[in-house]
C-alpha atoms as a PDB file:
ATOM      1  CA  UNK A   1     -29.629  19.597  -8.137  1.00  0.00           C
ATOM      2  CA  UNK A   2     -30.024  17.448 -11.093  1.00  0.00           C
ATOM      3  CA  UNK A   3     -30.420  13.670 -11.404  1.00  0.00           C
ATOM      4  CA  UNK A   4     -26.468  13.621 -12.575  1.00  0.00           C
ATOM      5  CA  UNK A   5     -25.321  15.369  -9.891  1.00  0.00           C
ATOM      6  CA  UNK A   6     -27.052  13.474  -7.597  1.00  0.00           C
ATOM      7  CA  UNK A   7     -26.160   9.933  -9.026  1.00  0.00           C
ATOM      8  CA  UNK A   8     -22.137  11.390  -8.823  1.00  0.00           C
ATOM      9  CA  UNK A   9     -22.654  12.716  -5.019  1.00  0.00           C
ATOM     10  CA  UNK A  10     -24.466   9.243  -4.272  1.00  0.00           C
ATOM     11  CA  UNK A  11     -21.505   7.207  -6.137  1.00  0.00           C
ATOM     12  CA  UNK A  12     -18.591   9.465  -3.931  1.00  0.00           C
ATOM     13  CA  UNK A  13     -20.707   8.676  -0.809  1.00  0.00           C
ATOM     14  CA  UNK A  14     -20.755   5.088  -1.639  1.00  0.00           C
ATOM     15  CA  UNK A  15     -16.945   4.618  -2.552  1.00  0.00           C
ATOM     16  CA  UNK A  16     -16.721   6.949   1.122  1.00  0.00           C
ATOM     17  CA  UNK A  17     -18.493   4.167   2.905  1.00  0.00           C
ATOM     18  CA  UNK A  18     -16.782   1.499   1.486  1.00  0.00           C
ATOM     19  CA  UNK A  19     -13.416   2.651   1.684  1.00  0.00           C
ATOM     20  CA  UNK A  20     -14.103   3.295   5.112  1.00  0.00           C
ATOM     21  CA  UNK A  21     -15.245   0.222   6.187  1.00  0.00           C
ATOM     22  CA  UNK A  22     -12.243  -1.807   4.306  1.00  0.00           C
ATOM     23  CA  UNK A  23      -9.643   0.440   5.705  1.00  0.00           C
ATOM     24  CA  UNK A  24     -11.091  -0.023   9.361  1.00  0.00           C
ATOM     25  CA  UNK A  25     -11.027  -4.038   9.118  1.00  0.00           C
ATOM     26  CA  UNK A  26      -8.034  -4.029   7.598  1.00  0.00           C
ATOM     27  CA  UNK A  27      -6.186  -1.686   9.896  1.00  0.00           C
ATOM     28  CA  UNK A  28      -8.113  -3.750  12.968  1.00  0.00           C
ATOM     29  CA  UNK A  29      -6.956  -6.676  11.334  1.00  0.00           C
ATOM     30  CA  UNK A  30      -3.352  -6.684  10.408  1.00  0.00           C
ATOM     31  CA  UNK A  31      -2.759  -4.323  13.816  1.00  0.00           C
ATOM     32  CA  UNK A  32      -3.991  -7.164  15.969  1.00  0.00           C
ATOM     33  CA  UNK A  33      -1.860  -9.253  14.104  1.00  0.00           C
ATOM     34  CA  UNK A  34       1.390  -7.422  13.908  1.00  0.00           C
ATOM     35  CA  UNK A  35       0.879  -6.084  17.504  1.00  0.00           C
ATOM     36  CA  UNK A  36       0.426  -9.893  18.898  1.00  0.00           C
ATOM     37  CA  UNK A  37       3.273 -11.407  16.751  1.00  0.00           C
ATOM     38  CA  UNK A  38       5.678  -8.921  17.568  1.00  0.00           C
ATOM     39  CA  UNK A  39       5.233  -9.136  21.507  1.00  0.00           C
ATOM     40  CA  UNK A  40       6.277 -12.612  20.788  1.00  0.00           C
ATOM     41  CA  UNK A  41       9.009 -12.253  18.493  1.00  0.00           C
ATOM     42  CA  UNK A  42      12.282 -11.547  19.381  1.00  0.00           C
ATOM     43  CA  UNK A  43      14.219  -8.468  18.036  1.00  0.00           C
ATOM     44  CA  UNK A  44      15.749  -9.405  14.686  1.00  0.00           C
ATOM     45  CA  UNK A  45      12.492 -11.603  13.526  1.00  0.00           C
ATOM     46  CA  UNK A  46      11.047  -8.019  14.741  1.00  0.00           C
ATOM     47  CA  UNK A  47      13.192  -6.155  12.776  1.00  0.00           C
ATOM     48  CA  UNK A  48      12.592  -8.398   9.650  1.00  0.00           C
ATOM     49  CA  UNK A  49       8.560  -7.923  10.054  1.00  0.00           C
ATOM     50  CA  UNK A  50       8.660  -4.073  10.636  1.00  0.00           C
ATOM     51  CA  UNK A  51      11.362  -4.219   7.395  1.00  0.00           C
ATOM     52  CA  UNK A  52       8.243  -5.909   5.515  1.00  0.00           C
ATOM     53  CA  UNK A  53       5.674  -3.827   6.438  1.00  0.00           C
ATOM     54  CA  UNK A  54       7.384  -0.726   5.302  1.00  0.00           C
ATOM     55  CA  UNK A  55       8.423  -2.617   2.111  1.00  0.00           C
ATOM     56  CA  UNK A  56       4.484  -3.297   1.284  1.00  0.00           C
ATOM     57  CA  UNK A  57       4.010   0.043   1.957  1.00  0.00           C
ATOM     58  CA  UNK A  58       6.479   1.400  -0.373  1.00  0.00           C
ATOM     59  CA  UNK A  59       5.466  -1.147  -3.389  1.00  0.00           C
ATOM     60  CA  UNK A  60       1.733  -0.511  -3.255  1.00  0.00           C
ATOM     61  CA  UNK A  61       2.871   3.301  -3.287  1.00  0.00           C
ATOM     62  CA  UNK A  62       4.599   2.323  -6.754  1.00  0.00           C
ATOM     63  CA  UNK A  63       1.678   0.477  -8.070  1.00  0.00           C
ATOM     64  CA  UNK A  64      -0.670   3.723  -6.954  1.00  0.00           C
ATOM     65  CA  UNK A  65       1.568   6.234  -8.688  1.00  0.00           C
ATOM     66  CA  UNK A  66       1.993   3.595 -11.629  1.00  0.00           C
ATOM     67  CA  UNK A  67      -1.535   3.295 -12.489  1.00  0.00           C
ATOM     68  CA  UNK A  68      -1.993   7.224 -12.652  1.00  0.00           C
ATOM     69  CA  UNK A  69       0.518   7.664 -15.104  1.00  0.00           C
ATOM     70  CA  UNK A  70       0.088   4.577 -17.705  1.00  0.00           C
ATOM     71  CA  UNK A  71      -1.843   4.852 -20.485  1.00  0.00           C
ATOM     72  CA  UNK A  72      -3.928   1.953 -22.019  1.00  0.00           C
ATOM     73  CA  UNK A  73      -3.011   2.253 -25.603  1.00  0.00           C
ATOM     74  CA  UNK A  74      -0.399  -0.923 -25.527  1.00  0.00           C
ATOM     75  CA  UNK A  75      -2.974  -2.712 -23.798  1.00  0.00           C
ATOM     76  CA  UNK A  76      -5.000  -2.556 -26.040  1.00  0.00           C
ATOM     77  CA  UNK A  77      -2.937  -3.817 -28.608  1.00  0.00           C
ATOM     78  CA  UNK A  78      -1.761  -6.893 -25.859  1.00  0.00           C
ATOM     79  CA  UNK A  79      -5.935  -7.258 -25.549  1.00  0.00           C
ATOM     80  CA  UNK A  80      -6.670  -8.018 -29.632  1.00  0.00           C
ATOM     81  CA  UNK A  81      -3.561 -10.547 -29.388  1.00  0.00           C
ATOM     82  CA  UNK A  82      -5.095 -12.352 -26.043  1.00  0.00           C
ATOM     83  CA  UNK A  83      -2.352 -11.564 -23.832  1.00  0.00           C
ATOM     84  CA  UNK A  84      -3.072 -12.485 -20.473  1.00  0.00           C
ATOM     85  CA  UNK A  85      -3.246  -9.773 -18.292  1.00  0.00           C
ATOM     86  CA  UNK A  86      -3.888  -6.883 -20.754  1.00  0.00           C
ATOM     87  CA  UNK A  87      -7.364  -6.809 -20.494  1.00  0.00           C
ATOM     88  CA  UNK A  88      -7.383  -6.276 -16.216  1.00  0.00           C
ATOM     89  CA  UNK A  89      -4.648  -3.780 -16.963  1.00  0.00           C
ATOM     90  CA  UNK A  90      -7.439  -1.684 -18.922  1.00  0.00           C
ATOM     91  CA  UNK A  91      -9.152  -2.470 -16.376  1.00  0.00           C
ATOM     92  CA  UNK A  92      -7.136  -0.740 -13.373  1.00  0.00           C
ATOM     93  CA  UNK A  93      -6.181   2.040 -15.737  1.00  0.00           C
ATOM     94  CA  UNK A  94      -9.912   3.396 -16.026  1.00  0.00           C
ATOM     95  CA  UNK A  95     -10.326   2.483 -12.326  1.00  0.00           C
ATOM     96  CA  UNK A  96      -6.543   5.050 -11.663  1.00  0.00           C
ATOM     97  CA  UNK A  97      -8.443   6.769  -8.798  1.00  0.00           C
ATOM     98  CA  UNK A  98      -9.918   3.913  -6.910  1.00  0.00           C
ATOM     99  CA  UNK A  99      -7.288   1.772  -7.484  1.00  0.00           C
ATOM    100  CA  UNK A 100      -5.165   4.825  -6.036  1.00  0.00           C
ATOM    101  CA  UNK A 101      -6.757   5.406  -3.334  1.00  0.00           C
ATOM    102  CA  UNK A 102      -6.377   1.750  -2.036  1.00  0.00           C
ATOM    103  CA  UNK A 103      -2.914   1.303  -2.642  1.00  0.00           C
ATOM    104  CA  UNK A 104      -1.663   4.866  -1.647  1.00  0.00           C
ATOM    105  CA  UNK A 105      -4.362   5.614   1.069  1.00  0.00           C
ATOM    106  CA  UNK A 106      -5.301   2.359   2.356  1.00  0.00           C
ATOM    107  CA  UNK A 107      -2.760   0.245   2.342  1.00  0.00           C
ATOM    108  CA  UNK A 108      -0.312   2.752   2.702  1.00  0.00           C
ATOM    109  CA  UNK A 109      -1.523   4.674   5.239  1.00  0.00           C
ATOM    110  CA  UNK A 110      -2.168   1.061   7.068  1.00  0.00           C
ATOM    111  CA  UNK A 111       1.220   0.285   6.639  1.00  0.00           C
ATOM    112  CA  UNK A 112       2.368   3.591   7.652  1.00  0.00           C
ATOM    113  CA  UNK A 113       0.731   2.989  10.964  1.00  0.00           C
ATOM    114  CA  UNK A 114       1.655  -0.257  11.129  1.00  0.00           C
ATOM    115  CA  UNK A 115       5.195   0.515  11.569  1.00  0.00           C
ATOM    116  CA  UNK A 116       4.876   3.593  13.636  1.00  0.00           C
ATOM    117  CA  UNK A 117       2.952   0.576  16.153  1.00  0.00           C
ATOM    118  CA  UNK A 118       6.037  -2.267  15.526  1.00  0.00           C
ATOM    119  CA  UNK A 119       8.765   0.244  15.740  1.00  0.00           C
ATOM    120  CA  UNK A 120       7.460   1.532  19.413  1.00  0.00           C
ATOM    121  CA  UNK A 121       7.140  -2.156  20.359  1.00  0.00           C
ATOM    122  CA  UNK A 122      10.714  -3.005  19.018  1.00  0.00           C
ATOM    123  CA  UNK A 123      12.223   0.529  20.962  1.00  0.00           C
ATOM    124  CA  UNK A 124      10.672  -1.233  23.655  1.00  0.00           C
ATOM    125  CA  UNK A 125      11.851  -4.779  23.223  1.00  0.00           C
ATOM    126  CA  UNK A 126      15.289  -3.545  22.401  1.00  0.00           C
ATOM    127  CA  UNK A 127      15.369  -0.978  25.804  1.00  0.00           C
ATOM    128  CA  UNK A 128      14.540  -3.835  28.035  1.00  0.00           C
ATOM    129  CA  UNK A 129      16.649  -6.065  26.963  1.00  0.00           C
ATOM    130  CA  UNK A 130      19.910  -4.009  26.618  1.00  0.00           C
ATOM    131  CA  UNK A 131      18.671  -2.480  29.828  1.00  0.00           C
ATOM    132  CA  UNK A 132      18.846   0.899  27.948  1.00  0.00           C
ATOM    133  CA  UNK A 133      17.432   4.783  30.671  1.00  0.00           C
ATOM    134  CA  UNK A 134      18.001   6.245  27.394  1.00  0.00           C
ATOM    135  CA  UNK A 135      14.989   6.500  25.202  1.00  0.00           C
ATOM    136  CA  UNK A 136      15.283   5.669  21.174  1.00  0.00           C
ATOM    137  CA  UNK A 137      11.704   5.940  20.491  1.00  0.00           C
ATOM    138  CA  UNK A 138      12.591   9.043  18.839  1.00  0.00           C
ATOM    139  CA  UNK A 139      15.453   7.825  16.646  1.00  0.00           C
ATOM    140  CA  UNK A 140      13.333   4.750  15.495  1.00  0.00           C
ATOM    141  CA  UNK A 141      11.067   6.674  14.539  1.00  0.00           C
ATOM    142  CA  UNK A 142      13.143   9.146  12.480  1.00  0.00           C
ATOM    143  CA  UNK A 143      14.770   5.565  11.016  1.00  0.00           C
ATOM    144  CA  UNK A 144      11.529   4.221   9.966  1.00  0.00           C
ATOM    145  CA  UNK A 145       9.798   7.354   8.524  1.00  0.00           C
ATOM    146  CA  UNK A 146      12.688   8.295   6.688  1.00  0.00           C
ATOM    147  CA  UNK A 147      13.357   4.812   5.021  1.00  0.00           C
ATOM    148  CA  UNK A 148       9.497   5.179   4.517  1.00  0.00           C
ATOM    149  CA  UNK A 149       9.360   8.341   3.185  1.00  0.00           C
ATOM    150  CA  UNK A 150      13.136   7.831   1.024  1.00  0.00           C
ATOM    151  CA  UNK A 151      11.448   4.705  -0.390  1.00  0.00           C
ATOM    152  CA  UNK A 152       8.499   6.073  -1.423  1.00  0.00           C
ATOM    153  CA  UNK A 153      10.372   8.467  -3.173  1.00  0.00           C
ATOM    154  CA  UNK A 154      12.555   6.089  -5.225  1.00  0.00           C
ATOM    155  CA  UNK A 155       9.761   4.410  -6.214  1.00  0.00           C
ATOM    156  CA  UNK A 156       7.511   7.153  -7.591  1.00  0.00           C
ATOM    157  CA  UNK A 157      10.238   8.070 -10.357  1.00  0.00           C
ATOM    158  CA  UNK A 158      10.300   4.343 -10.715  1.00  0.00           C
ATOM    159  CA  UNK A 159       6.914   4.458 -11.124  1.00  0.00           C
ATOM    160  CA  UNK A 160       6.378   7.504 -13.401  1.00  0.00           C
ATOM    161  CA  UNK A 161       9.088   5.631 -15.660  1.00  0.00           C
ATOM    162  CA  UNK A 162       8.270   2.061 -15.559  1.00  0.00           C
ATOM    163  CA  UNK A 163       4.392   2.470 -15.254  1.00  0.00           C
ATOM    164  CA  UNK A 164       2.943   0.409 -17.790  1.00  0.00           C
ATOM    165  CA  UNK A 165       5.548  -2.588 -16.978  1.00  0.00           C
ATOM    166  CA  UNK A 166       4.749  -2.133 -13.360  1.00  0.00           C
ATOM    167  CA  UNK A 167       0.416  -2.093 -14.152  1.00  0.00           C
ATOM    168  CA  UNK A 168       1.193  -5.124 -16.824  1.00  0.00           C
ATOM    169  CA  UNK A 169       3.298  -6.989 -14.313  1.00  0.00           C
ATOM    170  CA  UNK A 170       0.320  -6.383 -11.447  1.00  0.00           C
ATOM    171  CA  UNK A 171      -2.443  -7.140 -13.753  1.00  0.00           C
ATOM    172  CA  UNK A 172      -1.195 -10.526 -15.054  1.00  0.00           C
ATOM    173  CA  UNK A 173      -1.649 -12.170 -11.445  1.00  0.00           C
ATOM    174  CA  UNK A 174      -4.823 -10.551 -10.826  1.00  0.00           C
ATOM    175  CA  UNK A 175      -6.221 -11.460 -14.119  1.00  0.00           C
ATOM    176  CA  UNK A 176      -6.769 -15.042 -12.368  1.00  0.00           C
ATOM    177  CA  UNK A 177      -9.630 -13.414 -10.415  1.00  0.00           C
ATOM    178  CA  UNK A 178     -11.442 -12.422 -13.297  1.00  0.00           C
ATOM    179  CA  UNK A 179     -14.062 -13.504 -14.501  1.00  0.00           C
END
């Protein structure tokens, strides 16, 4: 194997390991959170978090898709004029697959669990306190993956369409943050 190949393979193991240890602190993180605050919540504040969760979910899914398809050429011309924001938008477009990753798989896939977690809690708020023998896990379920999943897809035409207003519109906040 040559020195190339072995700098890539290094590099891939690296993002691995990093990736991996952000998504398992953040998962830890924001379940312990969500799974303590909704056993103390009542059902519509419930309903309102889950609602959120699958709402960050679905616009970090947009931003993912968006920064696949845009293309840097007008930032580059927003760069020479000093717009703010253009030059972190380069940025995330030559970073599409990390920056990807994180927002599809990570935070996602977090989110995605996330509200598989909330929505058995709220089955099980809602059952005792309507006094309910039937079981709705199953139909919350079906509810929350398919407003996931009917979300997601709204937003990746949005995203395939609007791409380089949804990177610009991300990048001019996080262009605070740079250096």
């Amino acid at each position: 194997m040559n020195k190339k190949n072995k700098n890539k393979k290094l590099k891939a193991i690296k993002w691995f390991l990093t990736i991996f240890i952000i998504t398992f602190m953040l998962s830890m993180i924001f379940s312990y959170i969500s799974t303590t605050s909704i056993t103390k919540l009542n059902i519509i504040p419930a309903v309102i978090v889950l609602i959120i969760v699958i709402f960050v979910g679905v616009i970090f899914d947009i931003v993912g898709v968006a920064v696949t398809c845009a293309t840097e050429e007008e930032f580059h011309a927003m760069a020479s004029k000093k717009v703010k924001g253009a030059k972190t938008a380069i940025k995330l477009i030559r970073s599409a697959p990390k920056v990807s990753n994180i927002c599809n798989d990570v935070i996602g896939d977090i989110a995605g669990v996330l509200s598989g977690a909330i929505s058995a809690m709220l089955t099980l708020k809602i059952t005792q306190n309507f006094g309910l023998k039937l079981d709705i896990q199953f139909l919350m379920s079906a509810f929350v993956a398919s407003l996931t999943v009917g979300g997601k897809a709204l937003g990746k035409s949005f995203a395939k369409t609007k791409c380089n207003s949804i990177i610009y519109a991300v990048s001019k906040p996080l262009s605070i943050f740079e250096k």
